[in-house]
Protein backbone atom coordinates (compact mmCIF):
# COMPACT_ATOMS: atom_id res chain seq x y z
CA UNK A 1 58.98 -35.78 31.32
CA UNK A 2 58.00 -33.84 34.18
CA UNK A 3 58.57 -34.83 38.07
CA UNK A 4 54.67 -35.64 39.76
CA UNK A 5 53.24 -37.01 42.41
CA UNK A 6 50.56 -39.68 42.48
CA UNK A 7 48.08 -41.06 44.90
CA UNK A 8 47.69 -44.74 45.78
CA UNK A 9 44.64 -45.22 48.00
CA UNK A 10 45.11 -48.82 47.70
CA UNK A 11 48.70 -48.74 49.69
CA UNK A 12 48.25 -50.54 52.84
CA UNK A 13 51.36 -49.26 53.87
CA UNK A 14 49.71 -45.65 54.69
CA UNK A 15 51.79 -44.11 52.30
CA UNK A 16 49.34 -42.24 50.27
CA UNK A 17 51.20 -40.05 47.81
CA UNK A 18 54.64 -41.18 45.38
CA UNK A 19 56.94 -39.67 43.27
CA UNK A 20 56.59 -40.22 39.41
CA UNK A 21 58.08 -38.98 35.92
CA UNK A 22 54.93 -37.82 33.82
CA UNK A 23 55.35 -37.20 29.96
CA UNK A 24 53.19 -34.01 28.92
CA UNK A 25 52.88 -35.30 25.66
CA UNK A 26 51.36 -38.76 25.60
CA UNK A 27 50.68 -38.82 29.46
CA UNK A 28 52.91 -42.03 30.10
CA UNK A 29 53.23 -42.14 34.15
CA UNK A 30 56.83 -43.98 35.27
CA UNK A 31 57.75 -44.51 39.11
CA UNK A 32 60.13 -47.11 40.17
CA UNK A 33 58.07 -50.27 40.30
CA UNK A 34 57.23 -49.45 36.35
CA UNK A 35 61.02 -49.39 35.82
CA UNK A 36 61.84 -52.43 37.73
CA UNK A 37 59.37 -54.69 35.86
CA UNK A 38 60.32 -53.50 32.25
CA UNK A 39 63.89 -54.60 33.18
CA UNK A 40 62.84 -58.04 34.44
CA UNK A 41 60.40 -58.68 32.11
CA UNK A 42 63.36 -57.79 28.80
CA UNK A 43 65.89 -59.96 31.59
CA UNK A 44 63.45 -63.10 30.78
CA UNK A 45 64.29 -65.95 28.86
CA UNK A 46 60.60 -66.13 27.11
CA UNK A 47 60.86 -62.51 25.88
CA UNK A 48 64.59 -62.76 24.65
CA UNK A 49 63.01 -66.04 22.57
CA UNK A 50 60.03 -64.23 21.37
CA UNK A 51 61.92 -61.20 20.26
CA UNK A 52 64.48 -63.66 18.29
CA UNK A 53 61.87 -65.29 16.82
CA UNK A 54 60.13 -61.95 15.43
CA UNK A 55 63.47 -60.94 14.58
CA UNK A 56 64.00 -64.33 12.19
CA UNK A 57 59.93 -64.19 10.75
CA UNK A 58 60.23 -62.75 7.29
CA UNK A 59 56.52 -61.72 7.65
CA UNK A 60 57.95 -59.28 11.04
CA UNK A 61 59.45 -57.49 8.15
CA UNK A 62 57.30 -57.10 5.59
CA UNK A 63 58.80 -59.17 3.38
């Protein structure tokens, strides 16, 4: 991961350019909004039931 910078022209807040963490190998871009909504979305109750139930289906496991 490498330190970038992006540029939002959408921002209506004028602030053009952020700060990101780039990977050089598969390209994956991660600023602080990214890292805010993985966390909520694993801190939900439908994705903690969802992951049980793959975790319980035989056929998750090849089995």
């Amino acid at each position: 991961m490498v330190n970038d910078l992006c540029t939002d022209l959408l921002n209506s807040t004028g602030e053009l350019e952020f700060a990101t963490r780039r990977c050089v190998q598969c390209g994956e871009v991660v600023d602080p909004v990214i890292l805010r909504n993985r966390r909520l979305r694993q801190d939900s109750p439908a994705v903690r039931f969802a992951e049980k139930m793959l975790s319980n289906n035989c056929a998750a496991e090849g089995r």
